[in-house]
N, C-alpha and C. Protein backbone atom coordinates (compact mmCIF):
# COMPACT_ATOMS: atom_id res chain seq x y z
N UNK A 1 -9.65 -72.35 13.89
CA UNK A 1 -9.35 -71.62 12.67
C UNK A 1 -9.96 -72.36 11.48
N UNK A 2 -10.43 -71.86 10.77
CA UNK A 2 -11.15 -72.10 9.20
C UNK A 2 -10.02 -72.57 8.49
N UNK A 3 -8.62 -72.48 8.27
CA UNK A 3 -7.37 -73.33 8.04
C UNK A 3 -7.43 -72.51 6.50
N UNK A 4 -6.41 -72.95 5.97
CA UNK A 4 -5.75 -71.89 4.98
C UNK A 4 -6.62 -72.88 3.26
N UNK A 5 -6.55 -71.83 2.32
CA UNK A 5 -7.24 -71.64 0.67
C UNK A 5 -6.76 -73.63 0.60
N UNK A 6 -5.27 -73.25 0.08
CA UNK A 6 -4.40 -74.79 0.29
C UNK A 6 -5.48 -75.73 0.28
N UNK A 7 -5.34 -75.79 1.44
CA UNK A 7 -5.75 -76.80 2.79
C UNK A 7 -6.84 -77.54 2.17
N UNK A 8 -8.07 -76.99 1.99
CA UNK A 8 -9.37 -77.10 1.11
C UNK A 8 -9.34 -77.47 -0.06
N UNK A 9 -8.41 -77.18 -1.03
CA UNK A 9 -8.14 -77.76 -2.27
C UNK A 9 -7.20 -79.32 -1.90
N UNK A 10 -6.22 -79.19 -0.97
CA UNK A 10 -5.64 -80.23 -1.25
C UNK A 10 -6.63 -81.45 -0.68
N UNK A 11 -7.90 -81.30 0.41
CA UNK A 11 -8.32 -82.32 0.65
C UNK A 11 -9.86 -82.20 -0.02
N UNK A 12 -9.67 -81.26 -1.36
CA UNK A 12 -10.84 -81.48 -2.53
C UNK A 12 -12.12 -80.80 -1.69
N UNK A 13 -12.25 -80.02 -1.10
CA UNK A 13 -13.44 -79.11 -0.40
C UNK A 13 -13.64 -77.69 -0.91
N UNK A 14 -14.95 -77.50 -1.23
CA UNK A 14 -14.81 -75.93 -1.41
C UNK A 14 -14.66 -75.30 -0.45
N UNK A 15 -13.63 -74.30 -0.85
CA UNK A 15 -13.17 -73.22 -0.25
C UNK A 15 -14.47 -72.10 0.36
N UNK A 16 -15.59 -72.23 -0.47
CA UNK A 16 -16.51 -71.13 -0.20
C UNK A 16 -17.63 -71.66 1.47
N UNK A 17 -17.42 -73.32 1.11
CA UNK A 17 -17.91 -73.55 2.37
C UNK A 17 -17.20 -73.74 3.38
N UNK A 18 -15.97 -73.05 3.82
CA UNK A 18 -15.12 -72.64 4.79
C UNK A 18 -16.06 -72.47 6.19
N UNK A 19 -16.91 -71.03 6.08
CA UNK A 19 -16.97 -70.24 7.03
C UNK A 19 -18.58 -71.26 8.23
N UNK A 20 -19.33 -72.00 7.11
CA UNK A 20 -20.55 -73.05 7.48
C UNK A 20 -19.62 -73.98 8.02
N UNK A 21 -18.75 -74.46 7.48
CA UNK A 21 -18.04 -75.76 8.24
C UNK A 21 -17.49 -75.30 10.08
N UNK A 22 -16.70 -74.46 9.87
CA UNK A 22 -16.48 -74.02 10.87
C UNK A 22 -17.67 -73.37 12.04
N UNK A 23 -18.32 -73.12 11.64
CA UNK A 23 -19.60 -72.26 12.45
C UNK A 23 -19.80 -73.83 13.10
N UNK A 24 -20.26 -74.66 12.15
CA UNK A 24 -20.76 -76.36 12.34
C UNK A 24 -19.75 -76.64 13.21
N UNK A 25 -18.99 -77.04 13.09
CA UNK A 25 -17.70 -77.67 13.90
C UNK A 25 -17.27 -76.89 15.80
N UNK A 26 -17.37 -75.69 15.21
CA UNK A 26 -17.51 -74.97 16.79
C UNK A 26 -18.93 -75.19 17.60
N UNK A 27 -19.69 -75.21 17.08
CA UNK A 27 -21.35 -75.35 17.76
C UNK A 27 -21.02 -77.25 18.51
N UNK A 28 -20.60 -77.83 17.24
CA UNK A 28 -20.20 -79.28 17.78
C UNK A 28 -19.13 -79.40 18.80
N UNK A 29 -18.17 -78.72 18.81
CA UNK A 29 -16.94 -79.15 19.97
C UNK A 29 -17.71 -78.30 21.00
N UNK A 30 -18.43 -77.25 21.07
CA UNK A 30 -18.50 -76.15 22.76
C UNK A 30 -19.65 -77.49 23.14
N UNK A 31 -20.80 -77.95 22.11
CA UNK A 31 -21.55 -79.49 22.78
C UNK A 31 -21.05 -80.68 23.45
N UNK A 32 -20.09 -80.84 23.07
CA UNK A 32 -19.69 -81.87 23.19
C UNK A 32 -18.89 -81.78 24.71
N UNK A 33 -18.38 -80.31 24.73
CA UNK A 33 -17.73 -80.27 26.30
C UNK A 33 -18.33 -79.99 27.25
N UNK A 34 -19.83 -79.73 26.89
CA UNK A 34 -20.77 -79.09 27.99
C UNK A 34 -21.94 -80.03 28.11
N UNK A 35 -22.58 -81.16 27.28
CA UNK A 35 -22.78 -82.02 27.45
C UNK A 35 -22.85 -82.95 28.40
N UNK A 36 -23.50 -83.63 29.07
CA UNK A 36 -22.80 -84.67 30.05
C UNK A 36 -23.52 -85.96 29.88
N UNK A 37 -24.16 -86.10 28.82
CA UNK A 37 -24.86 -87.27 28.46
C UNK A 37 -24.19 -87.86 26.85
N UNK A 38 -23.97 -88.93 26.53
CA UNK A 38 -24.00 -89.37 25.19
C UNK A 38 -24.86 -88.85 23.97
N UNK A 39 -24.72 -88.17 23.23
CA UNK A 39 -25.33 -88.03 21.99
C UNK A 39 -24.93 -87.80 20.66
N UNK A 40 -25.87 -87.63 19.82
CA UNK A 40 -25.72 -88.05 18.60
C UNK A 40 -25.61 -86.59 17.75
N UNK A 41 -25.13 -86.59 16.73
CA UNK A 41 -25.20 -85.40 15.66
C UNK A 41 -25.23 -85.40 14.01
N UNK A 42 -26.40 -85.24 13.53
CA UNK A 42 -26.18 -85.08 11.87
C UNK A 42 -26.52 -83.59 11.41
N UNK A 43 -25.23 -83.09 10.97
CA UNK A 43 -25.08 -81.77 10.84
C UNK A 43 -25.25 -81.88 9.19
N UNK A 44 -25.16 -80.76 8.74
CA UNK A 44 -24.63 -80.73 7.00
C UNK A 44 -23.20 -81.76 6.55
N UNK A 45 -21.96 -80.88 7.48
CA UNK A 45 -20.77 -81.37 7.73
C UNK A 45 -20.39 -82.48 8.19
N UNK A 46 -20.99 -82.55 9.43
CA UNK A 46 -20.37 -83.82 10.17
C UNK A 46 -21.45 -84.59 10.88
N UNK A 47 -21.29 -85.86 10.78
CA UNK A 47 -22.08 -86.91 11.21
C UNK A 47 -21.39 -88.05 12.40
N UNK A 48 -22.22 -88.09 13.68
CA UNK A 48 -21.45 -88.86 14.35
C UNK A 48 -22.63 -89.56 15.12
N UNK A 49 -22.27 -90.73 15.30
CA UNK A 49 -23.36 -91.96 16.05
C UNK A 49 -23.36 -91.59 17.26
N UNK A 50 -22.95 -91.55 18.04
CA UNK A 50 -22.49 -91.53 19.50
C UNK A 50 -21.17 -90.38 20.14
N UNK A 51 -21.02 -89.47 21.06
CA UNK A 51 -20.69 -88.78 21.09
C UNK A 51 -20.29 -88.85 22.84
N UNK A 52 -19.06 -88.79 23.30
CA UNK A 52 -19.16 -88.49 24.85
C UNK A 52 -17.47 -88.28 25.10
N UNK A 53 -17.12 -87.32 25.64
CA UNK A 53 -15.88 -86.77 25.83
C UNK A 53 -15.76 -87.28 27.54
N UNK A 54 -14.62 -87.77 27.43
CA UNK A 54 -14.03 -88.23 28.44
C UNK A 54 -12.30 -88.45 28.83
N UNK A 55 -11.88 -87.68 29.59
CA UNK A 55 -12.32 -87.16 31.18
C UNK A 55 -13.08 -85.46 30.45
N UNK A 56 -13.84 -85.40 31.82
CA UNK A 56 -14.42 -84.09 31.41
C UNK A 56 -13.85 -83.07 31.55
N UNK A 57 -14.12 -81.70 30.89
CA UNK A 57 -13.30 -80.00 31.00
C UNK A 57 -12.73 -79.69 32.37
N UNK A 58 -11.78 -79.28 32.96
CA UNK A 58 -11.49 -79.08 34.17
C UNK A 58 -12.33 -77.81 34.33
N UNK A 59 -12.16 -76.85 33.15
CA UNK A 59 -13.06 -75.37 33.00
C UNK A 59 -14.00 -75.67 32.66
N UNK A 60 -14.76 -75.09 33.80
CA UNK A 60 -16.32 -75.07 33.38
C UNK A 60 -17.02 -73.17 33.21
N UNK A 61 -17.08 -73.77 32.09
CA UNK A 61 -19.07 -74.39 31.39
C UNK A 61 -17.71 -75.35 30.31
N UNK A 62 -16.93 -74.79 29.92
CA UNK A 62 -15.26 -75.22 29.04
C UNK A 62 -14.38 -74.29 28.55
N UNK A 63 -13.18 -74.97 28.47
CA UNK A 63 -12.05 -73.69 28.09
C UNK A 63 -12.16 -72.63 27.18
N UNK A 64 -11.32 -71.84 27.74
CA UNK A 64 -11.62 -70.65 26.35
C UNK A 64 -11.49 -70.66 25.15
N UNK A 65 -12.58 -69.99 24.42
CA UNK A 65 -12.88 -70.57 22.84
C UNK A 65 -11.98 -69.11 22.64
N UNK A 66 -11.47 -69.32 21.43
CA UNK A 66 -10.68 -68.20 20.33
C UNK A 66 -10.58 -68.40 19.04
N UNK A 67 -10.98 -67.80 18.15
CA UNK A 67 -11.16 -67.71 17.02
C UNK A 67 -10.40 -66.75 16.02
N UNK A 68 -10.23 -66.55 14.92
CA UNK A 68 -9.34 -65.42 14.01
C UNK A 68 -10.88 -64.64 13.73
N UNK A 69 -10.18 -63.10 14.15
CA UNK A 69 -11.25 -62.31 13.96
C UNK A 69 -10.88 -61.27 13.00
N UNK A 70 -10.15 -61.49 11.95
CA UNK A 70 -9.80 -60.39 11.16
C UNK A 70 -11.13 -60.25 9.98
N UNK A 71 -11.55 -61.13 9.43
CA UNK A 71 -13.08 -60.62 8.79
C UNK A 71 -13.89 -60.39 9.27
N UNK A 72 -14.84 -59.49 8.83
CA UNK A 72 -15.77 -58.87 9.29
C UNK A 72 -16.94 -59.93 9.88
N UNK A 73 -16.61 -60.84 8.85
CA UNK A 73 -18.12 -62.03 9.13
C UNK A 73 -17.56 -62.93 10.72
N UNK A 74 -15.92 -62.84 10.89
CA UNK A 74 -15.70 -63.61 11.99
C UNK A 74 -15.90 -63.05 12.88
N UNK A 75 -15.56 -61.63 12.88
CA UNK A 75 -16.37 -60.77 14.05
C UNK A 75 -17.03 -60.50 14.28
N UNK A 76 -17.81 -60.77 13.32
CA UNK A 76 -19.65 -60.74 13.81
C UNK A 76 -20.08 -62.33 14.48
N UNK A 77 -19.66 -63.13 14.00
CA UNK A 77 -19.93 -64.63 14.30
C UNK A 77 -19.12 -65.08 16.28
N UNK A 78 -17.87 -64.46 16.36
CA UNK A 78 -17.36 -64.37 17.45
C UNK A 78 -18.05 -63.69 18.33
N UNK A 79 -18.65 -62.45 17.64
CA UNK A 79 -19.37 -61.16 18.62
C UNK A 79 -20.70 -62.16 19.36
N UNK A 80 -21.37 -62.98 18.23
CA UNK A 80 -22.59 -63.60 18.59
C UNK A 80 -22.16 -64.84 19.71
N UNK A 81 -21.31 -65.19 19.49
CA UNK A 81 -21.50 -66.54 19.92
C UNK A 81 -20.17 -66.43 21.33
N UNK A 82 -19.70 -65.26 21.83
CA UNK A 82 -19.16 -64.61 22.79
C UNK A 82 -17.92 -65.18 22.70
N UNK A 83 -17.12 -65.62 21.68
CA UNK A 83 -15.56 -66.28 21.40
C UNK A 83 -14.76 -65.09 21.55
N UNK A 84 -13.30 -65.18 21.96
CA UNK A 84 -12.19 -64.54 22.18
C UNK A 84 -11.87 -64.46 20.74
N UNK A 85 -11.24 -63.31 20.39
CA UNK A 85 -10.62 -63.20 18.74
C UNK A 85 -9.10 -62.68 19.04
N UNK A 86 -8.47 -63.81 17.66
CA UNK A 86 -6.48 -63.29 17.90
C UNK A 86 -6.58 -62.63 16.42
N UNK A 87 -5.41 -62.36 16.14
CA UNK A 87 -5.20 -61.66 15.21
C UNK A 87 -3.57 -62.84 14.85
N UNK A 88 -3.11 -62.64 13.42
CA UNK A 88 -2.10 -62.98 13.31
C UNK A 88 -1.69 -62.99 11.92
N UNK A 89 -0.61 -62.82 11.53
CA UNK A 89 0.24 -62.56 9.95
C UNK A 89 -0.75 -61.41 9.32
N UNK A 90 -1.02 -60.71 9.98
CA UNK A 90 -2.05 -58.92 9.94
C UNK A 90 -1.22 -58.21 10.32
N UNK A 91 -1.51 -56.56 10.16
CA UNK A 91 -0.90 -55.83 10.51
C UNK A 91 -1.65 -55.08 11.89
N UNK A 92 -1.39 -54.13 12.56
CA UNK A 92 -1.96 -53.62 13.48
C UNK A 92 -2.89 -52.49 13.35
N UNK A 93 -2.90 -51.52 11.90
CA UNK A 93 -4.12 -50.90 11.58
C UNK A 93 -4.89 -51.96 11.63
N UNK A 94 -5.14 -52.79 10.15
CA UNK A 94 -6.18 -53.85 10.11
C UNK A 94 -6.84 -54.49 11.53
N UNK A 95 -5.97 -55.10 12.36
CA UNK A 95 -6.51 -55.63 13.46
C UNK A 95 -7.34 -54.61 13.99
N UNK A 96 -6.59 -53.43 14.45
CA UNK A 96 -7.58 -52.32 15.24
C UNK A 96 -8.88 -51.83 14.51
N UNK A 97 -9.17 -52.13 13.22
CA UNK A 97 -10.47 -52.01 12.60
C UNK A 97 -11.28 -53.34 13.08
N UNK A 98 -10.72 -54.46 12.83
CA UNK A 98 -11.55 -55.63 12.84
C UNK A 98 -11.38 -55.36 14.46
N UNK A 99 -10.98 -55.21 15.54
CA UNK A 99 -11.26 -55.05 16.99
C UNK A 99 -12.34 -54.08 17.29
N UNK A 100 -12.42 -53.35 16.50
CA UNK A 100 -13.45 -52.34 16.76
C UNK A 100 -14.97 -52.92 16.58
N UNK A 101 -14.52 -53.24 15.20
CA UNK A 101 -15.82 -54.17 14.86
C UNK A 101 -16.57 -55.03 15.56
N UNK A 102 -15.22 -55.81 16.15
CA UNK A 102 -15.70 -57.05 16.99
C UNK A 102 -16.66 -56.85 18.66
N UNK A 103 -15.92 -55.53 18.57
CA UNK A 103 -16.70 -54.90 19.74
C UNK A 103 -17.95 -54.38 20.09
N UNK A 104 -18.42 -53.54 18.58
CA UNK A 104 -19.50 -53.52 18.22
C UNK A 104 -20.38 -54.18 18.16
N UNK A 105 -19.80 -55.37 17.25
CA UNK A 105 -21.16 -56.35 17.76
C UNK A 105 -21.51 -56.76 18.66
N UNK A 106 -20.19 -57.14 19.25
CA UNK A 106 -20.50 -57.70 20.74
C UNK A 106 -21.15 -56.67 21.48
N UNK A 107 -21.46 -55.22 21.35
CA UNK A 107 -22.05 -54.66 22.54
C UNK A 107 -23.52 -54.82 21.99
N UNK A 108 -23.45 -54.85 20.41
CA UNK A 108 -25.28 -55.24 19.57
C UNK A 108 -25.39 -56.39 20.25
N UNK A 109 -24.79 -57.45 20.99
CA UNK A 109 -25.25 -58.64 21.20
C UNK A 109 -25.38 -58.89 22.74
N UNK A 110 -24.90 -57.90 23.38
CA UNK A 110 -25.37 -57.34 24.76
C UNK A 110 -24.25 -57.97 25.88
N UNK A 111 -22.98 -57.48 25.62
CA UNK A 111 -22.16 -58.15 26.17
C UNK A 111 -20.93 -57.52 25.85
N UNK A 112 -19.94 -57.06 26.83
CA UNK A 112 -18.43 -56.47 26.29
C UNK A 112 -17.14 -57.21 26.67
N UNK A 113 -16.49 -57.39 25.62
CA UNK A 113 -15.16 -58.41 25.93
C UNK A 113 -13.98 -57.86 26.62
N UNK A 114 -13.63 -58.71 27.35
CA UNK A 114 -12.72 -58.18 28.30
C UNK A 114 -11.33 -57.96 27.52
N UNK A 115 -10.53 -57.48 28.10
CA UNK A 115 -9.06 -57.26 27.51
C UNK A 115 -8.79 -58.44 26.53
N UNK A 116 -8.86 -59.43 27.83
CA UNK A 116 -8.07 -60.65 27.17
C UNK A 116 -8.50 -61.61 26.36
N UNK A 117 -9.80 -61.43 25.60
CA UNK A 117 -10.32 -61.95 24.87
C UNK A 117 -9.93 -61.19 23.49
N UNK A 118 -9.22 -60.26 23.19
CA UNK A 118 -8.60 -60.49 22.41
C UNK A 118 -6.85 -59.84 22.37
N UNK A 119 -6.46 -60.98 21.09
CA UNK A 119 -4.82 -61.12 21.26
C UNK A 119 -4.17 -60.74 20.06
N UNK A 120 -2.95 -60.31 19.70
CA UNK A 120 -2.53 -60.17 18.82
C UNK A 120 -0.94 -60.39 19.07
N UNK A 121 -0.63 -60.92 17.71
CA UNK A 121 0.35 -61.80 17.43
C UNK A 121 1.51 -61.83 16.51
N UNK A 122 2.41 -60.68 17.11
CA UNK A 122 3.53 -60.40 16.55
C UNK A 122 4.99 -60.96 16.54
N UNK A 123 5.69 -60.98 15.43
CA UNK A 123 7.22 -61.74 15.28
C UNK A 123 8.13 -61.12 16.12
N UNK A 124 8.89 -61.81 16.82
CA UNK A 124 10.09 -60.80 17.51
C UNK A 124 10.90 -61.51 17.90
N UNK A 125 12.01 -60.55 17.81
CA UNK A 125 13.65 -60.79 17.58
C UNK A 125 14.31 -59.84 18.70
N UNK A 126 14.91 -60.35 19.38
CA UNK A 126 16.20 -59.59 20.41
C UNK A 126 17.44 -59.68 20.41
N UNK A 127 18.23 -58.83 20.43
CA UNK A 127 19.50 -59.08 19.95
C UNK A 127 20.48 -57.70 20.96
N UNK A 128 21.59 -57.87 20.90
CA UNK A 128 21.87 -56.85 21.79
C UNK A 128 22.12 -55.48 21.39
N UNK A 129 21.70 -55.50 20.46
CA UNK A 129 21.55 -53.89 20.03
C UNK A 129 19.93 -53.80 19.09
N UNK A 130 19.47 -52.66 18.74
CA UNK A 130 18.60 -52.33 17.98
C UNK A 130 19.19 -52.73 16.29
N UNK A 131 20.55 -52.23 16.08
CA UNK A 131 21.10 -52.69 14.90
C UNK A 131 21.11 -53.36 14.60
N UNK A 132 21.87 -54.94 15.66
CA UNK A 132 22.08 -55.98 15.38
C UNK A 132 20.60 -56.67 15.23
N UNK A 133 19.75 -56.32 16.24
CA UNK A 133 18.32 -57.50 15.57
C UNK A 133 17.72 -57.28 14.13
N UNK A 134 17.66 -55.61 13.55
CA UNK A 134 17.02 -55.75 12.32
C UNK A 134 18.25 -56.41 11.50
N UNK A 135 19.67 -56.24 11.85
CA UNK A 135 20.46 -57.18 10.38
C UNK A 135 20.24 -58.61 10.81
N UNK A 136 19.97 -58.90 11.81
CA UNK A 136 19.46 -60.48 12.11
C UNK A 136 18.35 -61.20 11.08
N UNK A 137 17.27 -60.86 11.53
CA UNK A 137 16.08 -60.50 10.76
C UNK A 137 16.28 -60.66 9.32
N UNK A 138 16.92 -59.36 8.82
CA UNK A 138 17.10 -59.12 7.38
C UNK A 138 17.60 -60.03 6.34
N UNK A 139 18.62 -61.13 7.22
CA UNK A 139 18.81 -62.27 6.72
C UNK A 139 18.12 -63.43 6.25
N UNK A 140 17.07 -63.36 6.86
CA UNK A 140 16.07 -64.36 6.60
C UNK A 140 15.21 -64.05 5.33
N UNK A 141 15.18 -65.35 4.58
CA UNK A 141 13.96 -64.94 2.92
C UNK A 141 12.81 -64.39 3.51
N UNK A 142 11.81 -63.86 2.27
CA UNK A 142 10.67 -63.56 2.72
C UNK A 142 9.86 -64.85 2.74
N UNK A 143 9.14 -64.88 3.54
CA UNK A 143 7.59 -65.45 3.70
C UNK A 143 6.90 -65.26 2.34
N UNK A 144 6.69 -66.64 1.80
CA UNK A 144 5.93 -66.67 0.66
C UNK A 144 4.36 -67.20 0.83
N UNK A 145 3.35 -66.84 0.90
CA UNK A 145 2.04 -67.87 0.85
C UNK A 145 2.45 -68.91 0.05
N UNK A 146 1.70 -70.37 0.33
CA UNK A 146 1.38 -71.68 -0.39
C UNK A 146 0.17 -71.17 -1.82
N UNK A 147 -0.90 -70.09 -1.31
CA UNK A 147 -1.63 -69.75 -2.38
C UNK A 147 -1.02 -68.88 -3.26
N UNK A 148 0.10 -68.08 -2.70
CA UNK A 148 0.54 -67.09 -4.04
C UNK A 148 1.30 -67.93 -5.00
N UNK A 149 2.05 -69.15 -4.24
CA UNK A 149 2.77 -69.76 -5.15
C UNK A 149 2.27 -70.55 -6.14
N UNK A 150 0.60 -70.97 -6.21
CA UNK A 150 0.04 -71.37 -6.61
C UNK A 150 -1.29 -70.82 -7.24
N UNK A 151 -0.90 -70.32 -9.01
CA UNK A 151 -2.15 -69.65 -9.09
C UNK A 151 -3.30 -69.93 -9.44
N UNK A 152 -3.45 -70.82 -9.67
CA UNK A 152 -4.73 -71.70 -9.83
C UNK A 152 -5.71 -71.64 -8.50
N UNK A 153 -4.93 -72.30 -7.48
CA UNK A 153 -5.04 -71.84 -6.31
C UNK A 153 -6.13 -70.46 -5.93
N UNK A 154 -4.57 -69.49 -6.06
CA UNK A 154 -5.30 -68.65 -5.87
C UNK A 154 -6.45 -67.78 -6.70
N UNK A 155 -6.42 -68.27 -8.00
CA UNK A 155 -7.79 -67.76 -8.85
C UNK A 155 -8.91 -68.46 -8.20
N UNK A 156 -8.71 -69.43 -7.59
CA UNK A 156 -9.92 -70.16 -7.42
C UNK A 156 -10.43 -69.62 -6.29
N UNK A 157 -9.59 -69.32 -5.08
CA UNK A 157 -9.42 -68.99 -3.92
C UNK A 157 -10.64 -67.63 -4.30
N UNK A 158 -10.01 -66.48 -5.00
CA UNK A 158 -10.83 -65.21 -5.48
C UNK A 158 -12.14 -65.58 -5.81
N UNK A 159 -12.38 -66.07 -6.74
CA UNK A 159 -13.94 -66.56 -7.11
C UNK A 159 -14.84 -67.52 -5.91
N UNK A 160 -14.40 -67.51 -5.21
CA UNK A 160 -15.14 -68.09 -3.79
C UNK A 160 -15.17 -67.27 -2.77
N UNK A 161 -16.41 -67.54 -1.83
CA UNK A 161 -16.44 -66.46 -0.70
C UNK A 161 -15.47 -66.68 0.24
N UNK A 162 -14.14 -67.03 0.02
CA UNK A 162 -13.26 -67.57 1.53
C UNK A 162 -13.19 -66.29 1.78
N UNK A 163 -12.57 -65.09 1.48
CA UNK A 163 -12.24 -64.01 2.05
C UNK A 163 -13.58 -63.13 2.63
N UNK A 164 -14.26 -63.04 2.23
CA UNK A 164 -15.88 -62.86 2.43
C UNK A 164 -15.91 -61.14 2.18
N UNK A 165 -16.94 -60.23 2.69
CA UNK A 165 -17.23 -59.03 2.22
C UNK A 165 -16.16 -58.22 1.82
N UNK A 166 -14.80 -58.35 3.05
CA UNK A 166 -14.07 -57.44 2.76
C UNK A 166 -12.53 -58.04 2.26
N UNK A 167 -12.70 -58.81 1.30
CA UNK A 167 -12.06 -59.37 0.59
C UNK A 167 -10.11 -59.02 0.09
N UNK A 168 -10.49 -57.41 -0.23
CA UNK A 168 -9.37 -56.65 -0.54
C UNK A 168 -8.42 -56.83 0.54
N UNK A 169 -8.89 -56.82 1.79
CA UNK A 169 -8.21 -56.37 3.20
C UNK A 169 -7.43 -57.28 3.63
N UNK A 170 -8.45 -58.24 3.76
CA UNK A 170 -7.87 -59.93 4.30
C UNK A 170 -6.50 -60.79 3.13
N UNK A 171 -6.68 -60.25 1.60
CA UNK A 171 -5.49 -60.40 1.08
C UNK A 171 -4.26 -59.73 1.48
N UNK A 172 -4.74 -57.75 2.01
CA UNK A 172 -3.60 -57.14 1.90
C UNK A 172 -3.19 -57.47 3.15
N UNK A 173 -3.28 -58.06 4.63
CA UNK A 173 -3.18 -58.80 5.44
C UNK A 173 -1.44 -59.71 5.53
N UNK A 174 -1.94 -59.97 4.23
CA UNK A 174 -0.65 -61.57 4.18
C UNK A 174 0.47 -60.91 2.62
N UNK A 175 0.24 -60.26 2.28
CA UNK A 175 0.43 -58.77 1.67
C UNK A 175 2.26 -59.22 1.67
N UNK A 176 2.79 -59.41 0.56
CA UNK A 176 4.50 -59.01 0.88
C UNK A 176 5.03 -58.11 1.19
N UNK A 177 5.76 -58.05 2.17
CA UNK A 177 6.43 -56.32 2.25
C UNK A 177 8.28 -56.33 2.72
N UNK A 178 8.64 -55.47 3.29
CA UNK A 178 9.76 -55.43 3.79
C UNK A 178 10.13 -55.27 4.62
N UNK A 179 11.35 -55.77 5.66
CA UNK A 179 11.45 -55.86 6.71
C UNK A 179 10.90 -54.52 7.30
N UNK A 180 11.54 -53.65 7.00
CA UNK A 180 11.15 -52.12 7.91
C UNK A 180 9.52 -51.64 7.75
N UNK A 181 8.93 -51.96 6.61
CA UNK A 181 7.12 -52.25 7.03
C UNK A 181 6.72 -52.96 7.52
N UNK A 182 6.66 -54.35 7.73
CA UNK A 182 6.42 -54.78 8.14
C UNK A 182 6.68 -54.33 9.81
N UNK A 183 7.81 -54.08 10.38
CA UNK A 183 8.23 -53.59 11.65
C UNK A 183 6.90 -52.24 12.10
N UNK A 184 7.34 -51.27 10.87
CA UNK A 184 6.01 -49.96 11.13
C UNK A 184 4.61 -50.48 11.05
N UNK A 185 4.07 -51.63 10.37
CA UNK A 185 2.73 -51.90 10.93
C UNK A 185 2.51 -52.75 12.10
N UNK A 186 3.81 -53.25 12.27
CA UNK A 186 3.65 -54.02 13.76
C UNK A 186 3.74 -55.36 13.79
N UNK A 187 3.98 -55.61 12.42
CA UNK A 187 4.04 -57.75 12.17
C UNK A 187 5.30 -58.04 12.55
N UNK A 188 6.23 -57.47 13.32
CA UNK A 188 7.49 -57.99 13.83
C UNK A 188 8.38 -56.75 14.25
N UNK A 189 8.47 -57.12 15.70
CA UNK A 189 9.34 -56.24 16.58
C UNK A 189 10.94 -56.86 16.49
N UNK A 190 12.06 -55.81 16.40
CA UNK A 190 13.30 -56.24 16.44
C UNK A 190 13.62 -54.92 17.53
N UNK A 191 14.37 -55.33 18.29
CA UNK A 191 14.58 -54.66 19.16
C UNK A 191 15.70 -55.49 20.23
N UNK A 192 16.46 -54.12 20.76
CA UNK A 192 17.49 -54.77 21.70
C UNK A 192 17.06 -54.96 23.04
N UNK A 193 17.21 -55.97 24.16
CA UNK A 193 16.35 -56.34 24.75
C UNK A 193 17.37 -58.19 25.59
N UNK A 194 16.82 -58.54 26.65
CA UNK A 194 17.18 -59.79 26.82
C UNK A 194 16.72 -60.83 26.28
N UNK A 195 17.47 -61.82 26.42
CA UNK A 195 18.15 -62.82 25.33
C UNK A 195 17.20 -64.11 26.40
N UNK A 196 16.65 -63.61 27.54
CA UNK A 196 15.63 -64.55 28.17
C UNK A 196 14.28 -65.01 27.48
N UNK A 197 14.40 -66.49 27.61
CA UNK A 197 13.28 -67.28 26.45
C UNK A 197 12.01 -66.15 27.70
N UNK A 198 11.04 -65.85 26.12
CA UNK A 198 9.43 -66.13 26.65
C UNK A 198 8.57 -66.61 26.79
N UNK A 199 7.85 -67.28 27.46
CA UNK A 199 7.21 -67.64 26.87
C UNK A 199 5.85 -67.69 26.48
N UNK A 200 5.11 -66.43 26.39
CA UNK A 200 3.68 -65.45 25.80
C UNK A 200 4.26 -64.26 25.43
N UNK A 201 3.84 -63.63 24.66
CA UNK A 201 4.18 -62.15 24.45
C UNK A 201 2.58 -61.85 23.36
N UNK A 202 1.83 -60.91 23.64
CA UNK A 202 0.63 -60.51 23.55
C UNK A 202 0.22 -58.97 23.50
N UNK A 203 0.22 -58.51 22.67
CA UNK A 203 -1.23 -56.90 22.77
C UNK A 203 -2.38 -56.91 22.33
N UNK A 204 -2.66 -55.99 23.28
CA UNK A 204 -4.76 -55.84 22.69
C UNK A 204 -4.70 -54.89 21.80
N UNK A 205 -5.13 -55.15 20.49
CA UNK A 205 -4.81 -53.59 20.23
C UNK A 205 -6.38 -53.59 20.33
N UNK A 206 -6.82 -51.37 20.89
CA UNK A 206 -7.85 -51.62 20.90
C UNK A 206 -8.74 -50.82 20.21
């Protein structure tokens, strides 16, 4: 993950070179596990003398790569470079646009992703009635962003390409809302149901 607006300010990085760092950094870790010799790397980003991962990937060529594919540019960048895309703190229209997308390219790039390459990643609550989980739920504050609380932050955040072409979307994404929208776009299931831990819970949307 490219890691949150925050994140970049608090360790003094532009925010706009988010999406190059990361491109850099993934090209460097899938090398480094497929590799089997020592070597070296001077990227823009990152610079390293000597390089050799040890013990080696049990998965070969190496484990599965996954990436956040809710912008358009990540789904084109995932589509190219054949990464799994999740979705998460989105709603389930949005995802099913950016899934579509992601698919597209990937078939422009001559290749179609299987189910499980991509995931999506919803809140959920069980309780023994349908009633009782949404007043469960309802108790809890809302979810505030670190950037809304901070507007400097987030002015700065706007005037940089972090959100990239489709800018509007990827804000309305993380978007405040209320328990019962949030439920109708799909960012958290309450429902009556067993009280048995899970431990994955996953849809494609497609």
């Amino acid at each position: 993950m490219r890691g949150t607006p925050n994140e970049y300010v608090t360790y003094n990085i532009n925010p706009s070179e988010s999406r190059e760092r990361f491109a850099e950094a993934m090209h460097l870790i899938r090398r480094a596990w497929t590799e089997t010799r020592p070597f070296g790397w001077l990227g823009r980003y990152y610079q390293y003398r000597t390089i050799s991962i040890w013990p080696r990937p049990v998965q070969q060529p190496h484990p599965p790569l996954y990436m956040s594919g809710s912008s358009p540019e990540a789904g084109e960048f995932a589509a190219r470079n054949r990464i799994g895309v999740g979705f998460a703190f989105t709603t389930v229209p949005l995802a099913k646009s950016a899934v579509q997308h992601y698919r597209a390219c990937a078939h422009d790039a001559g290749w179609e992703p299987e189910a499980e390459r991509v995931i999506y990643r919803a809140m959920f609550h069980v309780a023994d009635t349908d009633e009782q989980a949404f007043a469960d739920m309802s108790t809890l504050p809302p979810r505030i962003s670190l950037v809304d609380q901070n507007k400097a932050i987030a002015e700065g955040v706007r005037q940089s390409d972090y959100y990239g072409a489709d800018s509007m979307a990827q804000r309305q994404r993380t978007s405040r809302r209320d328990l019962a929208d949030r439920i109708a776009l799909g960012q958290v299931i309450c429902r009556r149901g067993s009280r048995t831990p899970c431990l994955h819970s996953a849809a494609y949307p497609r």
